[in-house]
Protein backbone atom coordinates (compact mmCIF):
# COMPACT_ATOMS: atom_id res chain seq x y z
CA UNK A 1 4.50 26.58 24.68
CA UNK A 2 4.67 23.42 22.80
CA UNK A 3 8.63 22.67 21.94
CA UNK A 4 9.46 20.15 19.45
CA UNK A 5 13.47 18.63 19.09
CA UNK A 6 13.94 16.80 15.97
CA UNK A 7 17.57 14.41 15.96
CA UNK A 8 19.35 15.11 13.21
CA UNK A 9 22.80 13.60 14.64
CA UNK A 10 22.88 11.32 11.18
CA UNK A 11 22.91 14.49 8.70
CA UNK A 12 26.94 13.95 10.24
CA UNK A 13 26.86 11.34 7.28
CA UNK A 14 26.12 13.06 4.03
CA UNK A 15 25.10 10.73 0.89
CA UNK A 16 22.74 8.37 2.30
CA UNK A 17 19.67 7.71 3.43
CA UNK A 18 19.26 8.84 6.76
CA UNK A 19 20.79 12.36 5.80
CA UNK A 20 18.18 12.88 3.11
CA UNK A 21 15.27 11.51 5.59
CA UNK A 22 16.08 13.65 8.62
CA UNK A 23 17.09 16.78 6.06
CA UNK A 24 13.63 16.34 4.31
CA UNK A 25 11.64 16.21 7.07
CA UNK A 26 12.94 19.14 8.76
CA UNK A 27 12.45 21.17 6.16
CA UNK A 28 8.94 20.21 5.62
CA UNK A 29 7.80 20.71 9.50
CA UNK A 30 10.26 24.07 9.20
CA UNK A 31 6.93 25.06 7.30
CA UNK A 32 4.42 23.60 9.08
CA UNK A 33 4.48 24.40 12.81
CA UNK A 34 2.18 26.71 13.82
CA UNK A 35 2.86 29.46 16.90
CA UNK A 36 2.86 29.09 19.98
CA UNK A 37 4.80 26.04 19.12
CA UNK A 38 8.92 25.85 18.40
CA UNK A 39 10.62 23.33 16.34
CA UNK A 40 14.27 22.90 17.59
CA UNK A 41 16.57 20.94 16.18
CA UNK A 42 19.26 18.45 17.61
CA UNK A 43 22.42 18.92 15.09
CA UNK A 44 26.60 17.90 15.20
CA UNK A 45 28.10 20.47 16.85
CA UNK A 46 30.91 19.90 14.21
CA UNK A 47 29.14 20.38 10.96
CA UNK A 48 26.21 23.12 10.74
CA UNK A 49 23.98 22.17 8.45
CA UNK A 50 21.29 23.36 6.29
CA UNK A 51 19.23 24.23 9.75
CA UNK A 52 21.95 26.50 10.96
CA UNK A 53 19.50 29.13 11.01
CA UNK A 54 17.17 27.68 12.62
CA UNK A 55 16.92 27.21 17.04
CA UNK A 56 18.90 24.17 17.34
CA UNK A 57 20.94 22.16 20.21
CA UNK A 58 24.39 20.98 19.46
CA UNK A 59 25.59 17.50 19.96
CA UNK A 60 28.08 16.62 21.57
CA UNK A 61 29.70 12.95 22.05
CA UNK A 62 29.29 13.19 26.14
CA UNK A 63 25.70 13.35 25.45
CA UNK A 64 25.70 9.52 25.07
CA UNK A 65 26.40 9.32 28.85
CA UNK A 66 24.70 12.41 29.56
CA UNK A 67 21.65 14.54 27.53
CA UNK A 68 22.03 18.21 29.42
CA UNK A 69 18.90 19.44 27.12
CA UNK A 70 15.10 19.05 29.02
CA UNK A 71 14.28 22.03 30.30
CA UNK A 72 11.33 23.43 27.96
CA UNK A 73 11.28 20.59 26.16
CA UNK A 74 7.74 18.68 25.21
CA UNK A 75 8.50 15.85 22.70
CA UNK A 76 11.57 14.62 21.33
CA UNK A 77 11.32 12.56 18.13
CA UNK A 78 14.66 10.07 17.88
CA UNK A 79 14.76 9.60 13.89
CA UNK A 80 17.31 6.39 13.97
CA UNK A 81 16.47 3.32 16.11
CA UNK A 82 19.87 3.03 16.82
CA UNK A 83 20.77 6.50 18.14
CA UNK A 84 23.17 6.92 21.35
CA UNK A 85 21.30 9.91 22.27
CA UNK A 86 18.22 10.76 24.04
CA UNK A 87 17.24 13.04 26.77
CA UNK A 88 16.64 11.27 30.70
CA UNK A 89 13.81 13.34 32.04
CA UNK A 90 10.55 11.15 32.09
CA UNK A 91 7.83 14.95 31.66
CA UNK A 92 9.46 14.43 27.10
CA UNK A 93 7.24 12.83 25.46
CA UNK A 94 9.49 10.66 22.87
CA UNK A 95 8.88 9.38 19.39
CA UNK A 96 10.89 6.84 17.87
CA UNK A 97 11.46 6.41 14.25
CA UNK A 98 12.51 2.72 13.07
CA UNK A 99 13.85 2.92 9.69
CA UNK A 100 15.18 -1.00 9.37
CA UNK A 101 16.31 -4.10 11.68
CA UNK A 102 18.55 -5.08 8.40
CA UNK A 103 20.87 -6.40 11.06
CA UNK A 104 18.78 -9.50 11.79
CA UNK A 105 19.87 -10.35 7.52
CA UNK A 106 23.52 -9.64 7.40
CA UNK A 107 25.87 -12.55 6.67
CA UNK A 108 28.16 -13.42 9.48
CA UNK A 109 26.49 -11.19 11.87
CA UNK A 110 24.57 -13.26 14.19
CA UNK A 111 27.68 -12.85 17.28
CA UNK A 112 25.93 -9.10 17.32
CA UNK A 113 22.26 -9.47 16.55
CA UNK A 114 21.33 -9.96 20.24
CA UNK A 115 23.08 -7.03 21.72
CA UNK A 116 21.25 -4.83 18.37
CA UNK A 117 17.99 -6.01 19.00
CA UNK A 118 18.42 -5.40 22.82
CA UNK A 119 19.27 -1.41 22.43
CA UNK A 120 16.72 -1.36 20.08
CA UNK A 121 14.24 -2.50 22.32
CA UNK A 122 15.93 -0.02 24.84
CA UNK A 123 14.98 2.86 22.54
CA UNK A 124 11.06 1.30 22.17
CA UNK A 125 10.70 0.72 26.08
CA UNK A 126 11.04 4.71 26.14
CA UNK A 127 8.66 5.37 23.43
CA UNK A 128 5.47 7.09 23.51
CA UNK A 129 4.83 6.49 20.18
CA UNK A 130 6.46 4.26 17.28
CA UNK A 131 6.72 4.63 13.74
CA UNK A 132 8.05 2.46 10.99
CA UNK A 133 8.94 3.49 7.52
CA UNK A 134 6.92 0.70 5.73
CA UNK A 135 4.79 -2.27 6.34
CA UNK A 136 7.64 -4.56 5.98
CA UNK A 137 9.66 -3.04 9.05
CA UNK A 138 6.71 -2.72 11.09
CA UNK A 139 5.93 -6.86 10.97
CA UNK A 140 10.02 -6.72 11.44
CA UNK A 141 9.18 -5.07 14.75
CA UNK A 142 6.38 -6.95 15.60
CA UNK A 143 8.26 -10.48 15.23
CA UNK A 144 11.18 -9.28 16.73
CA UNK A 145 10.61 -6.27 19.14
CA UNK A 146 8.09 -6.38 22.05
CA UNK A 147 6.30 -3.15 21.75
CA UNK A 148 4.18 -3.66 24.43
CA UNK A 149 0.96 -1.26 24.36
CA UNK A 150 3.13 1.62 23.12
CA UNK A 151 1.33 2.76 19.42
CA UNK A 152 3.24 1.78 16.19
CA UNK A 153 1.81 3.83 13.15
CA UNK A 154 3.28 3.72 9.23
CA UNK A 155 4.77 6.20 7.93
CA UNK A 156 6.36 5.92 4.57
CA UNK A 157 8.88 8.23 3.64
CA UNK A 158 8.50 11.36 1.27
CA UNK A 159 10.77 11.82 -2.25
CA UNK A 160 10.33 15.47 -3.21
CA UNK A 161 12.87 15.77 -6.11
CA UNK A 162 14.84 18.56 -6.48
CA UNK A 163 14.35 19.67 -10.38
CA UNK A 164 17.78 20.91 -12.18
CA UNK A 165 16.36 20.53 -16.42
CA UNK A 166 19.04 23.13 -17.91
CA UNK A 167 21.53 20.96 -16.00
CA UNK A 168 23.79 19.21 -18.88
CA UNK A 169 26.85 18.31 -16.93
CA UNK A 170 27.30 15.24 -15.58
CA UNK A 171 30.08 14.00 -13.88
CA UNK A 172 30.09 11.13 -16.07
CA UNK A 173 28.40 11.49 -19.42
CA UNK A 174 27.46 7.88 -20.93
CA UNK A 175 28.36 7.62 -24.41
CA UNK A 176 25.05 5.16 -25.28
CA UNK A 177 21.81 4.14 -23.42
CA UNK A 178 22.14 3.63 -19.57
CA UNK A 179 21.41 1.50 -16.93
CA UNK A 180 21.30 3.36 -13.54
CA UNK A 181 21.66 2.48 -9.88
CA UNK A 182 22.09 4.92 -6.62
CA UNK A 183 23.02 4.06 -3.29
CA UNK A 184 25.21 3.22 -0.83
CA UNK A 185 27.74 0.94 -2.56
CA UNK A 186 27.60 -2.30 0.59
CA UNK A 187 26.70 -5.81 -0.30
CA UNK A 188 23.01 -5.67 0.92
CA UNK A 189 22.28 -2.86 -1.82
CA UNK A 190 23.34 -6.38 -4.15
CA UNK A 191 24.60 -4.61 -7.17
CA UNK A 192 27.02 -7.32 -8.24
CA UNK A 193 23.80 -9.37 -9.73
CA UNK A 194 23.15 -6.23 -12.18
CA UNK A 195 26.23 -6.83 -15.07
CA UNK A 196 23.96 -9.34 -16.13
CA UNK A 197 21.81 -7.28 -17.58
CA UNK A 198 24.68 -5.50 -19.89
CA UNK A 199 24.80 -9.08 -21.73
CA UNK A 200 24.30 -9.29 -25.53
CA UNK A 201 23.20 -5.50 -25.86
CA UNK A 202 24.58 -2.10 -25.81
CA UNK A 203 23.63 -0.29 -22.46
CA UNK A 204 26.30 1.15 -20.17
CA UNK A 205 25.87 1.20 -16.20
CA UNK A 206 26.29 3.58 -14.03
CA UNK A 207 26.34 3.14 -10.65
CA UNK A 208 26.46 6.21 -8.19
CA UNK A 209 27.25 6.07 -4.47
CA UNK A 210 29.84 5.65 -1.30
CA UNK A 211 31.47 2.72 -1.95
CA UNK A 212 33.12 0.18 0.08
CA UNK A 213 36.02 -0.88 -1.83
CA UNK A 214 36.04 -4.91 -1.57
CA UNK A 215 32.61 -4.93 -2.86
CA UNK A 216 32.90 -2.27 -5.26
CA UNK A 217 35.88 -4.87 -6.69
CA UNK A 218 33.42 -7.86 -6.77
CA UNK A 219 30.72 -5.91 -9.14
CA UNK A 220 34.17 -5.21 -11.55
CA UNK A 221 34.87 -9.02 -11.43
CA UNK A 222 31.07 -9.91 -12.11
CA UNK A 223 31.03 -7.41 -14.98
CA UNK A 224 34.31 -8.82 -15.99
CA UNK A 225 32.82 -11.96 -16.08
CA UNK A 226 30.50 -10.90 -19.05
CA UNK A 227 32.76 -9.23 -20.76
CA UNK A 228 31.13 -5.86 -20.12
CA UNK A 229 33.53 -4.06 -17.77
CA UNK A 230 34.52 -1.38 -19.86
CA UNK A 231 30.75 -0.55 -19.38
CA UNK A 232 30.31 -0.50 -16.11
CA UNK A 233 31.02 2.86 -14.17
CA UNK A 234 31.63 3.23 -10.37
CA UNK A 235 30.97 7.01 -10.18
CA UNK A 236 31.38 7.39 -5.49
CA UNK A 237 29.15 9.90 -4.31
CA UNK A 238 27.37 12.65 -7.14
CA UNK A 239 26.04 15.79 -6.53
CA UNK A 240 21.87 16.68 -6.64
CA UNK A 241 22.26 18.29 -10.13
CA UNK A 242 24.50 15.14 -11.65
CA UNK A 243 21.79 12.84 -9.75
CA UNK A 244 18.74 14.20 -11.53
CA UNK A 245 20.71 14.38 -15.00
CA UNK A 246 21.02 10.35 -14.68
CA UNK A 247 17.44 9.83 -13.50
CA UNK A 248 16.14 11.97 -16.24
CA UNK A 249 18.16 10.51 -19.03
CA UNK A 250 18.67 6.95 -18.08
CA UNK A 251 16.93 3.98 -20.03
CA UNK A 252 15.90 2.38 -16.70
CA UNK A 253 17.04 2.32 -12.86
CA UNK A 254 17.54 -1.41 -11.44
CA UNK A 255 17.67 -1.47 -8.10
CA UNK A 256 18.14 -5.60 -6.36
CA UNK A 257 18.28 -4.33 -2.84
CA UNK A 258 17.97 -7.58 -0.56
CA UNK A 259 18.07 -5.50 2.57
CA UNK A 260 15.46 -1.84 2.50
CA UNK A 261 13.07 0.09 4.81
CA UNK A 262 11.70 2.03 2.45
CA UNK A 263 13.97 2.81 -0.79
CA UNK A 264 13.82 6.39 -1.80
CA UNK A 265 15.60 6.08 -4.90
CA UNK A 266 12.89 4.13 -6.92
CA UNK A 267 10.46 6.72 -5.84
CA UNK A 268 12.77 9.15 -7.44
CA UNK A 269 13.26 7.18 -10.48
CA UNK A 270 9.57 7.17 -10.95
CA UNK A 271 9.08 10.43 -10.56
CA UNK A 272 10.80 10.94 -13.74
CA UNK A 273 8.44 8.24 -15.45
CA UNK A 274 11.31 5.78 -15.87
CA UNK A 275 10.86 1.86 -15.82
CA UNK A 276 12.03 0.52 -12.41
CA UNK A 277 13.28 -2.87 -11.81
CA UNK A 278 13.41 -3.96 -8.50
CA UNK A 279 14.05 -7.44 -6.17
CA UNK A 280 10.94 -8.30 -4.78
CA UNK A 281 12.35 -8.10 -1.24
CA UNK A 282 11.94 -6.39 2.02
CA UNK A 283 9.67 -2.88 1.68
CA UNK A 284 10.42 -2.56 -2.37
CA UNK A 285 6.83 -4.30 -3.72
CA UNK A 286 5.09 -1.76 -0.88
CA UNK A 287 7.19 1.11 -2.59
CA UNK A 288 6.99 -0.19 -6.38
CA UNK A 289 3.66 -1.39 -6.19
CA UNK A 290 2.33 -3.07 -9.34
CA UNK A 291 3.83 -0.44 -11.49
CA UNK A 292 7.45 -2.04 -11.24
CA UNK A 293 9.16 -4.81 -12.23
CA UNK A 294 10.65 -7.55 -10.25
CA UNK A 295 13.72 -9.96 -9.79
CA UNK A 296 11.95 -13.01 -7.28
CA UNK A 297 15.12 -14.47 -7.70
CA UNK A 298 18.94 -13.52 -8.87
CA UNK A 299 19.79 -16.18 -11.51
CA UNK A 300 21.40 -14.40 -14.25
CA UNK A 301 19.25 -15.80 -16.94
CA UNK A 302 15.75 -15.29 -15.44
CA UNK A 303 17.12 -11.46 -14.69
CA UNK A 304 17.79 -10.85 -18.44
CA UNK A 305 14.18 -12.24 -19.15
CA UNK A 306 12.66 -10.19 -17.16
CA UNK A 307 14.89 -7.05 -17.78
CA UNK A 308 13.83 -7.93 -21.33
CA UNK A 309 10.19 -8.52 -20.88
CA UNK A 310 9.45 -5.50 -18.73
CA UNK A 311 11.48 -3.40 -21.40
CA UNK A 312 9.29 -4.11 -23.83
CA UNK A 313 6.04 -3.81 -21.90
CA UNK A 314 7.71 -0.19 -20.92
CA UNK A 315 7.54 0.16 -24.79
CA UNK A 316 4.28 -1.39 -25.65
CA UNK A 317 2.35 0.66 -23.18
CA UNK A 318 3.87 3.71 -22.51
CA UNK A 319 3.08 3.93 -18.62
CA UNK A 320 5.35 7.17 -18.07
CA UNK A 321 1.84 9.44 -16.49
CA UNK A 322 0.74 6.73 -14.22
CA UNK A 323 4.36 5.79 -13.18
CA UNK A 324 5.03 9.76 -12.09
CA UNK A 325 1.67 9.80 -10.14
CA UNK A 326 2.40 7.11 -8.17
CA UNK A 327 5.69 8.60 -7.42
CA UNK A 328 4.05 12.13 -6.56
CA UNK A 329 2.18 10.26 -3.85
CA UNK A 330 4.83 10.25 -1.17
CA UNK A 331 4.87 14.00 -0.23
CA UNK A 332 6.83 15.19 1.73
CA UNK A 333 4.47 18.11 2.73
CA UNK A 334 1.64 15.32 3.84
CA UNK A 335 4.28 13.63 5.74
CA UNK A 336 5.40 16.18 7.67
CA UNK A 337 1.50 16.56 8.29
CA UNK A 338 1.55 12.67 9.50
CA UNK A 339 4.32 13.59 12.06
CA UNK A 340 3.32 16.94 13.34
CA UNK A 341 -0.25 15.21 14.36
CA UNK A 342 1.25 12.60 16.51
CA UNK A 343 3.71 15.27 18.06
CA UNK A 344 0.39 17.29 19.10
CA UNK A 345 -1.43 14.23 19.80
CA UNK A 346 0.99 13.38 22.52
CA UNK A 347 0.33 16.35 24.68
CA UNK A 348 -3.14 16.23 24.20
């Protein structure tokens, strides 16, 4: 009988975007494999997770020199290009998910780029089939990676928001109209260019997600730089419920990313109808698509035009209905579909 494994090593880091990716798409082929086929799941050995219940292999940190699992085992999907951990035996057919190569961008990173590009193309040599999160990391791949004759489909990622509308508790409760902005708090999400936006009006911004601490200190000296600092808030990591209060209620979400695969937060923000403002980087115009607003550049003038412009478009035409079914578009449920055909299609 057909056996599926599904790496979920990365749920072992909570509050990102991995985590959400492997949890959401687990859950959705949970639903969707038929008998006589098993879905399996690989999972930290250290931290059970929400597919406790279900047949799962634990991982342990040996299994980067050795992978004991094979036996009964058809395909193995690894959901992070860069994962340590992948079975030997040459019968699995294997399935490699590449989220990003944001690597090849990172400032004062080029002594590494060689050796992260090489295990990456490790991982594709023992591919059967490759999928990339957007349109912008597959022609990543393509200039980068040599793929050889080994198939490369898109796959976007799926945003099905978890709905909490009696929730009224926020960990943070704004006392005016909001800006917000979720992610992990690292200099390629490029929050420090947002202040800006805080000039001559009254909004507050909230900004949710781990932070690292030297760059959470550079957006406070960029907001101080305004004057605005006192409305700026660094909330760390929030919970589901606190996370849907702020999409629901905010006045916009701005999200400059220089450096995204896919960006599941401005799918979530649109879900909710609200006007998005993104950079017009990486996969973001794929995800956006003309119902979004854009940053081509980070001068702090040109931002506050077009923070102010799009505002009042938002205004003028009311685009809430056609924002939210653009957002509904990237199922989860017809994802899981996308990935469960090339799992069968491989042992065709």
């Amino acid at each position: 009988m057909p056996r599926f494994v599904i790496d979920c090593e990365r749920l072992k880091y909570p509050n990102n975007g991995l985590y959400t990716y492997c949890s959401e798409l687990g859950q959705s082929l949970i639903k969707l494999v038929a008998p006589p086929e098993e879905l399996y799941f690989y999972l930290p050995s250290y931290k059970q997770t929400i597919f406790s219940e279900e047949p799962h292999y634990n991982q342990k940190a040996w299994h980067k020199l050795w992978m004991p699992y094979s036996k009964d085992i058809q395909v193995w999907h690894t959901t992070y290009q860069l994962s340590d951990y992948s079975p030997e035996s040459p019968s699995i057919k294997r399935v490699l998910t590449i989220h990003d190569l944001n690597f090849l961008y990172k400032p004062n990173y080029k002594h590494r780029i060689s050796g992260q590009l090489a295990k990456v193309q490790r991982m594709i040599n023992k591919a059967d089939h490759l999928i990339a999160i957007s349109n912008y990391v597959k022609q990543d791949v393509l200039q980068h990676l040599d793929i050889g004759n080994t198939p490369l489909s898109v796959i976007y990622n799926g945003c099905d928001v978890k709905s909490f509308p009696s929730f009224d508790n926020p960990l943070y409760r704004p006392s005016r109209p909001f800006l917000f902005t979720i992610g992990t708090i690292l200099p390629k999400k490029n929050f420090h260019v947002i202040p800006c936006l805080l000039k001559d009006n009254n909004y507050e911004l909230i900004i949710a997600g781990n932070a690292n601490t030297t760059y959470q200190k550079q957006i406070l000296q960029e907001a101080a730089a305004y004057g605005v600092q006192d409305r700026v808030k660094i909330l760390g990591p929030i919970d589901e419920e606190s996370k849907y209060w702020y999409f629901s209620n905010c006045a916009a979400f701005v999200f400059p990313s220089i450096a995204e695969g896919f960006g599941i937060p401005v799918v979530e923000a649109m879900h909710h109808g609200k006007p998005v403002f993104l950079s017009n980087k990486t996969s973001l115009p794929e995800i956006g698509g003309d119902l979004a607003y854009y940053f081509e550049n980070f001068d702090p003038a040109y931002m506050q035009d077009v923070f102010a412009k799009g505002m009042a478009h938002y205004a003028a035409t009311q685009p809430m209905e056609a924002i939210k079914k653009h957002a509904d578009s990237f199922s989860w449920e017809e994802i899981g579909e996308q990935y469960l055909n090339i799992y069968r299609s491989l042992l065709a």
